[in-house]
N, C-alpha and C. Protein backbone atom coordinates (compact mmCIF):
# COMPACT_ATOMS: atom_id res chain seq x y z
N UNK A 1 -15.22 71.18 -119.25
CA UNK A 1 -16.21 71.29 -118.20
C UNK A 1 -16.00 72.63 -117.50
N UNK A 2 -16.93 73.34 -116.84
CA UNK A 2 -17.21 74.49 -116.79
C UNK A 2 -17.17 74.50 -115.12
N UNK A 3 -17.29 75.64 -114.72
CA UNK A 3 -16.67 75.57 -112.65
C UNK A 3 -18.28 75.17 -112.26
N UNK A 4 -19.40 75.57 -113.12
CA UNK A 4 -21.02 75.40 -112.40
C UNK A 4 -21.15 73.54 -112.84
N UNK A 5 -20.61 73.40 -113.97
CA UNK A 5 -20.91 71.67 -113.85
C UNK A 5 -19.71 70.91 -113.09
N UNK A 6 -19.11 71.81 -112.64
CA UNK A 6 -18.34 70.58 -111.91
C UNK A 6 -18.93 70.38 -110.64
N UNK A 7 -19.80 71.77 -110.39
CA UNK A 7 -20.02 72.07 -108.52
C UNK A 7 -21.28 71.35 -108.45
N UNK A 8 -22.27 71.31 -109.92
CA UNK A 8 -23.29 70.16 -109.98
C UNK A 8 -22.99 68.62 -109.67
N UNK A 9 -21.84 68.04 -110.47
CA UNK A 9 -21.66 66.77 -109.95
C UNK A 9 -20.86 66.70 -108.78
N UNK A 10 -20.40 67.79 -108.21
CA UNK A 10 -20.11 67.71 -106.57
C UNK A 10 -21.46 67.49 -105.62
N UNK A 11 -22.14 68.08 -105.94
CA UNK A 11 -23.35 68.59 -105.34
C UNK A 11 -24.14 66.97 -105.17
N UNK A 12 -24.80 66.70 -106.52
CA UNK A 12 -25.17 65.20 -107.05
C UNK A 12 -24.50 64.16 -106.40
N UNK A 13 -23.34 63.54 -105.82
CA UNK A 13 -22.80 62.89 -105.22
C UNK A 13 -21.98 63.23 -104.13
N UNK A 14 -22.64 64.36 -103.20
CA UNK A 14 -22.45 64.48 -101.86
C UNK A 14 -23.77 63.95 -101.05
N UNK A 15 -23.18 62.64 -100.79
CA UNK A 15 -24.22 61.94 -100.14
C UNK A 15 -24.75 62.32 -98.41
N UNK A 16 -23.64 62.60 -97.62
CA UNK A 16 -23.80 62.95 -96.14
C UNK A 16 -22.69 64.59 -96.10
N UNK A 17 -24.05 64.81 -95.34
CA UNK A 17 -23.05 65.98 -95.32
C UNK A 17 -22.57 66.53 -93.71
N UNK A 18 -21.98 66.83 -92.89
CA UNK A 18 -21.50 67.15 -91.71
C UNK A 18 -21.31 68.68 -91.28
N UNK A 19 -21.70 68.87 -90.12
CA UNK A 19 -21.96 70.56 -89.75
C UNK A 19 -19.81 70.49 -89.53
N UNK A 20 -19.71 72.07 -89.46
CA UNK A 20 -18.13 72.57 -89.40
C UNK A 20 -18.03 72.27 -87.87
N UNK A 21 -16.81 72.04 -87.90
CA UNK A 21 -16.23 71.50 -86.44
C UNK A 21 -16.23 73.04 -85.52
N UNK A 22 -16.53 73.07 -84.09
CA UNK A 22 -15.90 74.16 -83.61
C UNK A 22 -14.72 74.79 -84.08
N UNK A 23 -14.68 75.75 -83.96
CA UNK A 23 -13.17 76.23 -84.42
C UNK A 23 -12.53 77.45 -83.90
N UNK A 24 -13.11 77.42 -82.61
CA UNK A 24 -12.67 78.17 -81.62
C UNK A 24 -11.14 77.76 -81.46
N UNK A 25 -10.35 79.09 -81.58
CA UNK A 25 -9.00 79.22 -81.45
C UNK A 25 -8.21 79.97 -80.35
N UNK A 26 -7.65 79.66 -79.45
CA UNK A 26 -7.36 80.59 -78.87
C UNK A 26 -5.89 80.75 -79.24
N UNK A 27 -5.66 81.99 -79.90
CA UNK A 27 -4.05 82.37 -80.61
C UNK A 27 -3.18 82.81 -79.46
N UNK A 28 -1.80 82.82 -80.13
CA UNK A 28 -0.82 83.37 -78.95
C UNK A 28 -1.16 84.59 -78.33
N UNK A 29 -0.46 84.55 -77.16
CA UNK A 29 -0.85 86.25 -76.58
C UNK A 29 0.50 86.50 -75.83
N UNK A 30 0.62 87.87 -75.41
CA UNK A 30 1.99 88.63 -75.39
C UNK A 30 1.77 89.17 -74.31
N UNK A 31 2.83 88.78 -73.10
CA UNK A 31 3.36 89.30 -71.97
C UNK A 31 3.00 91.28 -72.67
N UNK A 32 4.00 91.59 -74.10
CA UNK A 32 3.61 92.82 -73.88
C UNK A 32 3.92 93.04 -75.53
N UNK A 33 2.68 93.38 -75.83
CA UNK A 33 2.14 93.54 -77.21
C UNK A 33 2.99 93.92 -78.45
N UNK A 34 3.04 95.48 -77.51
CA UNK A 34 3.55 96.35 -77.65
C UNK A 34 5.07 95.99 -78.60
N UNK A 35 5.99 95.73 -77.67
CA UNK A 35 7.59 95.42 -77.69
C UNK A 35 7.37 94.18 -78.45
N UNK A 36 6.37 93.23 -78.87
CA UNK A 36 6.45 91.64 -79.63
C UNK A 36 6.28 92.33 -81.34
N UNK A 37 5.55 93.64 -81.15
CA UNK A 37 4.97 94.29 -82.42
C UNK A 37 5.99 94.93 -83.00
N UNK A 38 6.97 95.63 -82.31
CA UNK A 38 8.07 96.13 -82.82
C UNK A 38 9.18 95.06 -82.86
N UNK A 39 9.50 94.25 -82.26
CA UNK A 39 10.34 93.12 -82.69
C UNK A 39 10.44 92.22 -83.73
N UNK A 40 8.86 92.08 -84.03
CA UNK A 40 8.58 91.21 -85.41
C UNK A 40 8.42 92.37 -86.71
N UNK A 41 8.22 93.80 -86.49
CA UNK A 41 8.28 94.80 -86.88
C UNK A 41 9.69 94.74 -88.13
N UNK A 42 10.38 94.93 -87.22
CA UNK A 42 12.01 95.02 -87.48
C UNK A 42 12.66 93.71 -87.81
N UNK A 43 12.13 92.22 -87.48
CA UNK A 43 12.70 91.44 -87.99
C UNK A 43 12.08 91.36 -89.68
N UNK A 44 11.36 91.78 -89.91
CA UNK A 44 10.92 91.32 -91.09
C UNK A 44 11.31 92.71 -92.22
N UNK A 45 11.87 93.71 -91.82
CA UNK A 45 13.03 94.08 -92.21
C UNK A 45 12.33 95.70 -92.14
N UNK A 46 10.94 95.98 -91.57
CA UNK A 46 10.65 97.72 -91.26
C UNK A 46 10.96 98.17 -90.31
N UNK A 47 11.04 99.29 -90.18
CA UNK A 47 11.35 100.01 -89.24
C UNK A 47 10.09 101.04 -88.16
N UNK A 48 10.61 100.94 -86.87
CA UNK A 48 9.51 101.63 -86.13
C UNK A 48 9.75 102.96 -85.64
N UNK A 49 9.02 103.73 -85.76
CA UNK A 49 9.40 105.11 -85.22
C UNK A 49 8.10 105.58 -83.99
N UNK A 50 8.44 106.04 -82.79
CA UNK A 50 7.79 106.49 -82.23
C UNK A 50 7.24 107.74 -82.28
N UNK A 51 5.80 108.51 -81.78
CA UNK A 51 5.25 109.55 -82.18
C UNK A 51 4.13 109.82 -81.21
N UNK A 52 3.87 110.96 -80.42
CA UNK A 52 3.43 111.47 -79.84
C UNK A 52 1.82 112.07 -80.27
N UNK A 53 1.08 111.81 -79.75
CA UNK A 53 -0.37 112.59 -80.46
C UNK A 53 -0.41 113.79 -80.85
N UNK A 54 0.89 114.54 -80.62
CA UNK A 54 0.76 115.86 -80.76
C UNK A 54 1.99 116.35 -82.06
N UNK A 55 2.91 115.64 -82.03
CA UNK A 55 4.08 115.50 -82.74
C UNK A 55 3.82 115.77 -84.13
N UNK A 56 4.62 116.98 -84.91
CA UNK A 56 4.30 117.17 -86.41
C UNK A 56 4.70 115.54 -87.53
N UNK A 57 3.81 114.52 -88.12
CA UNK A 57 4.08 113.74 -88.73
C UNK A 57 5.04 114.18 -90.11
N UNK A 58 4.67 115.41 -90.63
CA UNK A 58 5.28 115.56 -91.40
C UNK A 58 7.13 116.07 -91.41
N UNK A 59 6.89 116.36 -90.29
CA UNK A 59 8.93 116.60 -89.60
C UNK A 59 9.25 115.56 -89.47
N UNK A 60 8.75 114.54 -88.72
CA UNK A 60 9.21 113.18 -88.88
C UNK A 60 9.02 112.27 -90.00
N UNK A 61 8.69 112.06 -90.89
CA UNK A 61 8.00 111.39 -92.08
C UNK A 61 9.80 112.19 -92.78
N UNK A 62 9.74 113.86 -93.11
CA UNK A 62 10.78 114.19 -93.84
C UNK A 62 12.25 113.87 -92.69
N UNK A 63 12.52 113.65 -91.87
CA UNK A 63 13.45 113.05 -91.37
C UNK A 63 13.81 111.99 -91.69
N UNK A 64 12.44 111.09 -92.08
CA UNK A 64 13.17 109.59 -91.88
C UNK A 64 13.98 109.57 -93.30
N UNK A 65 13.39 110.36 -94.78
CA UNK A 65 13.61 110.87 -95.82
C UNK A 65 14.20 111.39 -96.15
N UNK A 66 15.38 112.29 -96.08
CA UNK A 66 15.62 113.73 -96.08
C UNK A 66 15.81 113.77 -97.56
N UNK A 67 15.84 112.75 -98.24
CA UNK A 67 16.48 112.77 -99.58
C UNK A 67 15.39 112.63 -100.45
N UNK A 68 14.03 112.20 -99.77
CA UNK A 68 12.66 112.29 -101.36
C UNK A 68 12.36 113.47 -101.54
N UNK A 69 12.04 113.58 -102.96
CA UNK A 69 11.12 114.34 -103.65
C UNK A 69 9.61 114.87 -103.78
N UNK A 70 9.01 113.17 -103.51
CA UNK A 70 7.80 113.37 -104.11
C UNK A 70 7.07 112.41 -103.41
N UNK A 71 6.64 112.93 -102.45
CA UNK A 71 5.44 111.99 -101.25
C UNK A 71 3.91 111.93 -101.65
N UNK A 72 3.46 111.14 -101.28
CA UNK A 72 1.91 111.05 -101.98
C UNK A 72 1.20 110.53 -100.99
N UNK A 73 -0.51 111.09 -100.26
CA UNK A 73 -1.34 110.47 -99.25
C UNK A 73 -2.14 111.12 -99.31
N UNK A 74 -3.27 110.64 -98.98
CA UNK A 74 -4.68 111.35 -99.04
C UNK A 74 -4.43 112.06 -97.46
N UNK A 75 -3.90 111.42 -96.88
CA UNK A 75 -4.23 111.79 -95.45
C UNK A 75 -4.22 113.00 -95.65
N UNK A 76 -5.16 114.40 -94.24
CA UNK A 76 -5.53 115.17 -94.74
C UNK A 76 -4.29 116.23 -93.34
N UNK A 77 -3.99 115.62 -92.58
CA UNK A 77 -2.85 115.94 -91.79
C UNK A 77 -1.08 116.20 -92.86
N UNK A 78 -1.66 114.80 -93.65
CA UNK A 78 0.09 115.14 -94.60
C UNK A 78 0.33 116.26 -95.25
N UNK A 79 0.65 117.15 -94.96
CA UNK A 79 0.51 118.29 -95.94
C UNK A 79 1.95 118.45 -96.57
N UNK A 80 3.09 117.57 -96.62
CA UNK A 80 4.16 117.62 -97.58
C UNK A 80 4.05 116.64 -99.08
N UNK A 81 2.70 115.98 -98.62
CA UNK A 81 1.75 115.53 -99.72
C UNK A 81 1.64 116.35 -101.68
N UNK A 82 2.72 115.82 -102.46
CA UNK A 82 2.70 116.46 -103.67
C UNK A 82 1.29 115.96 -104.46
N UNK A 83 1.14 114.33 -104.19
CA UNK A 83 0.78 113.93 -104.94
C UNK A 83 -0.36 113.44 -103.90
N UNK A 84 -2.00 113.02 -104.46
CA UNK A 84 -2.99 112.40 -103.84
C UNK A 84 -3.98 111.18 -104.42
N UNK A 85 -3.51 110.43 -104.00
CA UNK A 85 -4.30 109.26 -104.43
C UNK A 85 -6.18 108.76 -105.24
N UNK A 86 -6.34 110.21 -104.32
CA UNK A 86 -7.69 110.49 -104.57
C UNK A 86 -8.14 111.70 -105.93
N UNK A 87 -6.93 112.04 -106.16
CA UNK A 87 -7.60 113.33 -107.26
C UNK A 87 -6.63 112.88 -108.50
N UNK A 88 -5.47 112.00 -108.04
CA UNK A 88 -4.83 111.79 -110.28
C UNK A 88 -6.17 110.84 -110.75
N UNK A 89 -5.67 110.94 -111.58
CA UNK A 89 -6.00 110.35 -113.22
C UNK A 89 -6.43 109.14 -113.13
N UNK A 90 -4.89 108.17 -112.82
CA UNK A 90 -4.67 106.97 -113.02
C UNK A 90 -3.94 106.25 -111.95
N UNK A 91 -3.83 105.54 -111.77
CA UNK A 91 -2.82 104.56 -111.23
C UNK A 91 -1.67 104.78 -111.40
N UNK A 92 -1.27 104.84 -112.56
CA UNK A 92 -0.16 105.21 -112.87
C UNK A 92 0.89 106.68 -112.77
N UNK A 93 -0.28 107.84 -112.22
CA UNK A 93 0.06 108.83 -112.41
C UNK A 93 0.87 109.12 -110.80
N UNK A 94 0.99 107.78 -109.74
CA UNK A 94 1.65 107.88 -109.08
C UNK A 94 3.17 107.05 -108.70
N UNK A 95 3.09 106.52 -110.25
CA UNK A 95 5.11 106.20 -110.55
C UNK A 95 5.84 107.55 -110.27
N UNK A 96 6.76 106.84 -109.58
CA UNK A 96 7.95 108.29 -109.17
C UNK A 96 7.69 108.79 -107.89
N UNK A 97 6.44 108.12 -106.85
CA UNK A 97 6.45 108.63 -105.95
C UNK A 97 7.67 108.11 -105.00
N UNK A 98 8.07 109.10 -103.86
CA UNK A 98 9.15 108.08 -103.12
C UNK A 98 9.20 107.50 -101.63
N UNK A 99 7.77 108.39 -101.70
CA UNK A 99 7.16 107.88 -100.09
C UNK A 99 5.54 108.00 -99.97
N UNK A 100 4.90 106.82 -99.93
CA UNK A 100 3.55 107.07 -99.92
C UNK A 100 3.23 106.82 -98.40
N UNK A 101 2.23 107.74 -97.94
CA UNK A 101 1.60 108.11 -96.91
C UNK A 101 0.76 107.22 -96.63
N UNK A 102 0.28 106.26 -95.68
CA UNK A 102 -0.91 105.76 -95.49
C UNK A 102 -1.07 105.27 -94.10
N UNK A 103 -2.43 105.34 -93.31
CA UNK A 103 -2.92 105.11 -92.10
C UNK A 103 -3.36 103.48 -92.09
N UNK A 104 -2.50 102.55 -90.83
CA UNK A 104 -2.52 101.64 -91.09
C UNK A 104 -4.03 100.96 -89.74
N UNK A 105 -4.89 100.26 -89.93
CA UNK A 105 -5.84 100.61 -88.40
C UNK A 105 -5.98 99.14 -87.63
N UNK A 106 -5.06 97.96 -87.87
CA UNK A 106 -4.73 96.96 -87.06
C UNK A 106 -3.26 96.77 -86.85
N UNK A 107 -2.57 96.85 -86.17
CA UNK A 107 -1.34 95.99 -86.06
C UNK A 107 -1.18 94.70 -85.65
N UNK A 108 -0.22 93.77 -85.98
CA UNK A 108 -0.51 92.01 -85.47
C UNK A 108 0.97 92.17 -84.66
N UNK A 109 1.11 91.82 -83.58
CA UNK A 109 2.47 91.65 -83.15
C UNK A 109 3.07 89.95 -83.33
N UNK A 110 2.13 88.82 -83.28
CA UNK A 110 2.67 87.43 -84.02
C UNK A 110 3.45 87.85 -85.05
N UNK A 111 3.43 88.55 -86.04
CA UNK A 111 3.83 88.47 -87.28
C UNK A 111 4.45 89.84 -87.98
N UNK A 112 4.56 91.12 -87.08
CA UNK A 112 4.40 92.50 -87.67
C UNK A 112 3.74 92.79 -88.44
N UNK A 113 2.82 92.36 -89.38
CA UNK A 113 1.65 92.32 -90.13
C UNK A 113 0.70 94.12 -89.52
N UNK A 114 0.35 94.55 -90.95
CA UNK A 114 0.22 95.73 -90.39
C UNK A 114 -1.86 95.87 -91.41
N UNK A 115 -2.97 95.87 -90.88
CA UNK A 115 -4.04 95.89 -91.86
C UNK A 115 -4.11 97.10 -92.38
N UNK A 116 -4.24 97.21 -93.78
CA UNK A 116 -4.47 98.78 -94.21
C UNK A 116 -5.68 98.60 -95.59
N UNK A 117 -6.76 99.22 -94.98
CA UNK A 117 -7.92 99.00 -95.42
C UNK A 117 -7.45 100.24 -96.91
N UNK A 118 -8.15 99.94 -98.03
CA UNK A 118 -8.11 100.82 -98.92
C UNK A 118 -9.29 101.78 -98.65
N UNK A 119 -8.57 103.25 -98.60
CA UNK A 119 -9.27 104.48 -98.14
C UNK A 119 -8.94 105.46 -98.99
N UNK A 120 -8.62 104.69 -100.53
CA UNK A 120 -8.31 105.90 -101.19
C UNK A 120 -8.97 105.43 -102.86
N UNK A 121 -8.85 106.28 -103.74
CA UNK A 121 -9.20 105.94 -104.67
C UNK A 121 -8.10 104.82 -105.69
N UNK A 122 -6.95 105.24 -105.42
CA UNK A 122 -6.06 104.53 -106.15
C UNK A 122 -4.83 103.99 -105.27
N UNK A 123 -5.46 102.32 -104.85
CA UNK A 123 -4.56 101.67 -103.88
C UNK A 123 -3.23 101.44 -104.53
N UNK A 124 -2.65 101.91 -105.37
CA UNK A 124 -1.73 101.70 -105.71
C UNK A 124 -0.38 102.19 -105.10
N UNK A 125 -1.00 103.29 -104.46
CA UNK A 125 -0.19 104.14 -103.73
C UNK A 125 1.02 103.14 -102.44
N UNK A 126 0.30 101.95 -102.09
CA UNK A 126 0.73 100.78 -101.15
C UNK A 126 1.38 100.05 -101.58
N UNK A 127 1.89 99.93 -103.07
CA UNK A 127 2.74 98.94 -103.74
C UNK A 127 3.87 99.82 -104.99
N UNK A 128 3.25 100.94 -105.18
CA UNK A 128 4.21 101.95 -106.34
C UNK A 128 5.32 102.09 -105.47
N UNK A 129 5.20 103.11 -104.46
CA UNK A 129 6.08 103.79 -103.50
C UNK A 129 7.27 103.07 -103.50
N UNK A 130 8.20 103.75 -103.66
CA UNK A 130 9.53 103.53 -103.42
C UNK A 130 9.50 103.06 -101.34
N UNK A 131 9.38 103.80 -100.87
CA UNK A 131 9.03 103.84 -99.17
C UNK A 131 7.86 103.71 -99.28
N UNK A 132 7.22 102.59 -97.93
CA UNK A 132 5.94 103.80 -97.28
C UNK A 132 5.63 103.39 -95.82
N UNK A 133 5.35 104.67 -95.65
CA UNK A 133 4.68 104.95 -94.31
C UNK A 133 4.09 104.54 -94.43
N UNK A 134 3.65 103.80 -92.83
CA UNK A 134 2.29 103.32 -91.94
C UNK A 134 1.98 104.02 -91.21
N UNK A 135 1.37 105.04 -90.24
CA UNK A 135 0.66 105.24 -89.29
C UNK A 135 -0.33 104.39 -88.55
N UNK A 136 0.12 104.05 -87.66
CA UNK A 136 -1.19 103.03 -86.79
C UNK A 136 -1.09 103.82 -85.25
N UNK A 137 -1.92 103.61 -84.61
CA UNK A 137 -2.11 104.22 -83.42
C UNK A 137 -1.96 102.94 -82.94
N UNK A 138 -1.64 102.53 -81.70
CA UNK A 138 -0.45 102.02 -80.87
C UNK A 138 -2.10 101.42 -79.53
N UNK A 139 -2.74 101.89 -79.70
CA UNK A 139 -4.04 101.15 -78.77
C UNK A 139 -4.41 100.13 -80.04
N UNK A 140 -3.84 99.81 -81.33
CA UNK A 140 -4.80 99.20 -82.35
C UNK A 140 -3.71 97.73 -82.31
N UNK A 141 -2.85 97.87 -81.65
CA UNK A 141 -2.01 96.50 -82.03
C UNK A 141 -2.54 95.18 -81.03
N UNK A 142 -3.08 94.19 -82.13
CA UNK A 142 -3.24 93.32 -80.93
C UNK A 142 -2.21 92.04 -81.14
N UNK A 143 -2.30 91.04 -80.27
CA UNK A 143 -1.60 89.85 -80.29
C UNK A 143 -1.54 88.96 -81.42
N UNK A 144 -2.59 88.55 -82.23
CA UNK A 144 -2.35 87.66 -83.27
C UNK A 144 -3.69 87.88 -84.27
N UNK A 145 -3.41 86.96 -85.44
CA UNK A 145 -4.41 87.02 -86.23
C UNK A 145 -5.65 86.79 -86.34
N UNK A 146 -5.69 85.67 -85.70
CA UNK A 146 -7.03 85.73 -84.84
C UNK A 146 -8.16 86.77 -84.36
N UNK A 147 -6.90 87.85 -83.59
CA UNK A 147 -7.77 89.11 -83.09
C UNK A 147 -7.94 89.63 -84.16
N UNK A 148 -7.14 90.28 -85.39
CA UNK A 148 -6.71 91.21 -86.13
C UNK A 148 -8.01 91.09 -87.32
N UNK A 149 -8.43 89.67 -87.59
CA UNK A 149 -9.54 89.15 -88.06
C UNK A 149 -10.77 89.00 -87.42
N UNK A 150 -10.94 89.49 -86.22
CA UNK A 150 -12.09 89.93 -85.73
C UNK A 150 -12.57 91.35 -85.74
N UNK A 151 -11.23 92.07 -86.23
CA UNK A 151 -11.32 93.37 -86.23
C UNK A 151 -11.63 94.01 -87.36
N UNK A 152 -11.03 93.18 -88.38
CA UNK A 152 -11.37 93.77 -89.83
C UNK A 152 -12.58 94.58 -90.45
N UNK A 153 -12.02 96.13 -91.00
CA UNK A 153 -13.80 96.49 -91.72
C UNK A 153 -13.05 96.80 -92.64
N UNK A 154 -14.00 96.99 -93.84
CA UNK A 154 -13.40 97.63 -95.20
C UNK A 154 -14.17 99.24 -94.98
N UNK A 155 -14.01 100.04 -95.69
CA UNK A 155 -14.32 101.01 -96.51
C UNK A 155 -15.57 100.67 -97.54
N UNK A 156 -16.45 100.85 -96.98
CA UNK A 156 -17.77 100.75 -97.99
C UNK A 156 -17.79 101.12 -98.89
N UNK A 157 -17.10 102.16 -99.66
CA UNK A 157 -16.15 102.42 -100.96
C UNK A 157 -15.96 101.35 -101.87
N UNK A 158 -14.94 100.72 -100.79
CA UNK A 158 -13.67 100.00 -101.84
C UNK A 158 -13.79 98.62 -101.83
N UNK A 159 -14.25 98.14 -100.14
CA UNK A 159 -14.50 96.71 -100.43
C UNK A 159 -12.79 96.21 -100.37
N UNK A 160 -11.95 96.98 -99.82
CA UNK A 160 -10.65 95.86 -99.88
C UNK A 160 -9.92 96.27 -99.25
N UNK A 161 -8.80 95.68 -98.81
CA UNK A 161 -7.88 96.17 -97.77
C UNK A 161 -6.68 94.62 -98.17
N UNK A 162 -5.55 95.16 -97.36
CA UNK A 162 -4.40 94.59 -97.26
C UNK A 162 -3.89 94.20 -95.57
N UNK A 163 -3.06 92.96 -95.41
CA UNK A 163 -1.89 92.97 -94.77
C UNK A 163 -0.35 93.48 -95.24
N UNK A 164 0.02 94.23 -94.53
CA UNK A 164 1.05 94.69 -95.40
C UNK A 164 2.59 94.46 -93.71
N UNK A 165 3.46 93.56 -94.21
CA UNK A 165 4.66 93.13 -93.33
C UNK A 165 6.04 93.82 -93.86
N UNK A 166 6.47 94.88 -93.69
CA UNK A 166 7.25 95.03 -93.95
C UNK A 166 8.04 95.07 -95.44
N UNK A 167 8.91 96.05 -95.95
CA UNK A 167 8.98 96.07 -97.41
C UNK A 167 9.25 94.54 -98.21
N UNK A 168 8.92 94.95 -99.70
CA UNK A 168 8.53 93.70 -100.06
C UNK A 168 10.02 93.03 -100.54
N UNK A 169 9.78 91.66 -100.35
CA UNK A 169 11.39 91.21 -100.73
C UNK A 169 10.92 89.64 -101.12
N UNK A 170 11.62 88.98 -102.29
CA UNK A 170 11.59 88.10 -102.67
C UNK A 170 13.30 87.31 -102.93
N UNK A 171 13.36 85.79 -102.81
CA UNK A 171 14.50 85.21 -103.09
C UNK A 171 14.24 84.26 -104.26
N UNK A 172 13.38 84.45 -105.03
CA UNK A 172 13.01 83.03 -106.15
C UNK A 172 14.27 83.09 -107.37
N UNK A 173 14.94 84.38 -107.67
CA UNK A 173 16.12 84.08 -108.18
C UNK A 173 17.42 83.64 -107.73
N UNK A 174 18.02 82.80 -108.15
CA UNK A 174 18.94 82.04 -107.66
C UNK A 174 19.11 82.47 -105.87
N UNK A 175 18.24 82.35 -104.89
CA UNK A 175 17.96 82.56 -104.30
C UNK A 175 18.44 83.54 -103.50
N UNK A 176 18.58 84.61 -104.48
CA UNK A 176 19.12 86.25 -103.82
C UNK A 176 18.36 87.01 -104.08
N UNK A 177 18.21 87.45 -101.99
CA UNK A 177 17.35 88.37 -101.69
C UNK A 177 17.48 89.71 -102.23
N UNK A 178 15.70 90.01 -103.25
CA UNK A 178 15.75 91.17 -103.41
C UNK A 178 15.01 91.86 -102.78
N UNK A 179 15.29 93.37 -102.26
CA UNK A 179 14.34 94.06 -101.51
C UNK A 179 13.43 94.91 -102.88
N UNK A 180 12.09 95.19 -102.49
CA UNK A 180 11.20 96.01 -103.39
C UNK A 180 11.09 95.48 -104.82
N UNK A 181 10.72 94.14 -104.39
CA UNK A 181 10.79 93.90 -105.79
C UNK A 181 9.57 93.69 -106.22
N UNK A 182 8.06 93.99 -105.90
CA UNK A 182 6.86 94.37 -106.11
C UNK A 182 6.25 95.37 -105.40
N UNK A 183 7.04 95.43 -104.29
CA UNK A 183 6.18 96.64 -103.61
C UNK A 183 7.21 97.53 -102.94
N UNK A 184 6.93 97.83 -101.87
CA UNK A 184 7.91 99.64 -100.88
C UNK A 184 9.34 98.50 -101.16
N UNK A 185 10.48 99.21 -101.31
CA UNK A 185 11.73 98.32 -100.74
C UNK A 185 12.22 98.76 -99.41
N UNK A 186 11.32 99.83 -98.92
CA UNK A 186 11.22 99.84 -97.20
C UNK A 186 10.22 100.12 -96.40
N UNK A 187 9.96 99.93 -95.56
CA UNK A 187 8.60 100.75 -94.58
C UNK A 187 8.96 100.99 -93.28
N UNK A 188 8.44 102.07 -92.61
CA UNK A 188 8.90 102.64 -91.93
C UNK A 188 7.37 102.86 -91.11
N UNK A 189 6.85 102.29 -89.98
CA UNK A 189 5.42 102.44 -89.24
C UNK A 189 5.59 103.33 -87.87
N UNK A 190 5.27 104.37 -88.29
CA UNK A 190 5.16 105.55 -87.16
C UNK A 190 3.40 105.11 -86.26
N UNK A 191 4.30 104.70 -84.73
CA UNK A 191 3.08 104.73 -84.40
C UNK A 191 3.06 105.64 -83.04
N UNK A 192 1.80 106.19 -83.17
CA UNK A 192 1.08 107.15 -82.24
C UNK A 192 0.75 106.37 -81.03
N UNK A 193 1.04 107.24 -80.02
CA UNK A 193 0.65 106.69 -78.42
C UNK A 193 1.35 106.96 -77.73
């Protein structure tokens, strides 16, 4: 049986049907946003760096680094940028990067949860990276998901975007934690304000 005949005999023997319940939520909210965003930030194992509107990103970005090679971001401010998401090949042509660049435009402080809409041609750049930077501006963090989902736009482009919490880490083998084991094995969210 096929997914359209099953949704037919769903359909065929839905006898009453009922409107959706309200579902007005009102989510947690934070004495102070701010300090709940960097706390859940860092518990979930990234790191926060502060940054000034005026402050060179790329002195700080190679600080937090001193030891990569090969950074990759469309952003048009990154200019220690080897590699660009928007002009390789492939997907692939950004293995080996060791810090990918990217502008993050919700923060969640419930959860450190960071939204990063795809604004490039090859989102891969958000899961290859050895590191990666977030940039979020620091007026964009709100209290919970709730808000963060009222806020959401894509890129008329791409049509997609991510939550992205901190580097990626899994325990499903004998339940030892690995860091980066699909995506950054660190992140580091420089935010402006």
């Amino acid at each position: 049986m096929n997914k359209e005949d099953l949704f037919k005999k769903l359909r065929a023997n839905t006898h009453e049907q009922y409107d959706m319940p309200d579902m007005h939520i009102d989510g947690i909210q934070y004495a102070d946003t701010y300090a709940q965003f960097v706390k859940m930030t860092e518990h979930v194992g990234g790191k926060v760096v502060e940054a000034g509107p005026d402050d060179d990103l790329n002195a700080i970005i190679k600080a937090q680094y001193p030891k990569a090679k090969t950074f990759a971001s469309n952003l048009s401010s990154i200019t220690i940028a080897q590699k660009n998401p928007d002009t390789v090949t492939e997907a692939i042509d950004l293995d080996g990067t060791d810090v990918g660049i990217v502008e993050g435009k919700i923060g969640v402080a419930e959860n450190g949860c960071i939204w990063v809409p795809q604004t490039m041609k090859e989102k891969a750049i958000c899961f290859i990276s050895e590191y990666l930077v977030i940039i979020l501006d620091k007026k964009n963090i709100v209290n919970n998901m709730h808000e963060a989902y009222s806020r959401i736009s894509f890129d008329p482009k791409y049509q997609f975007g991510t939550f992205i919490s901190g580097p990626s880490k899994t325990a499903d083998i004998e339940q030892a934690l690995v860091m980066g084991a699909q995506a950054a094995r660190g992140v580091t969210v420089i935010i402006i304000g």
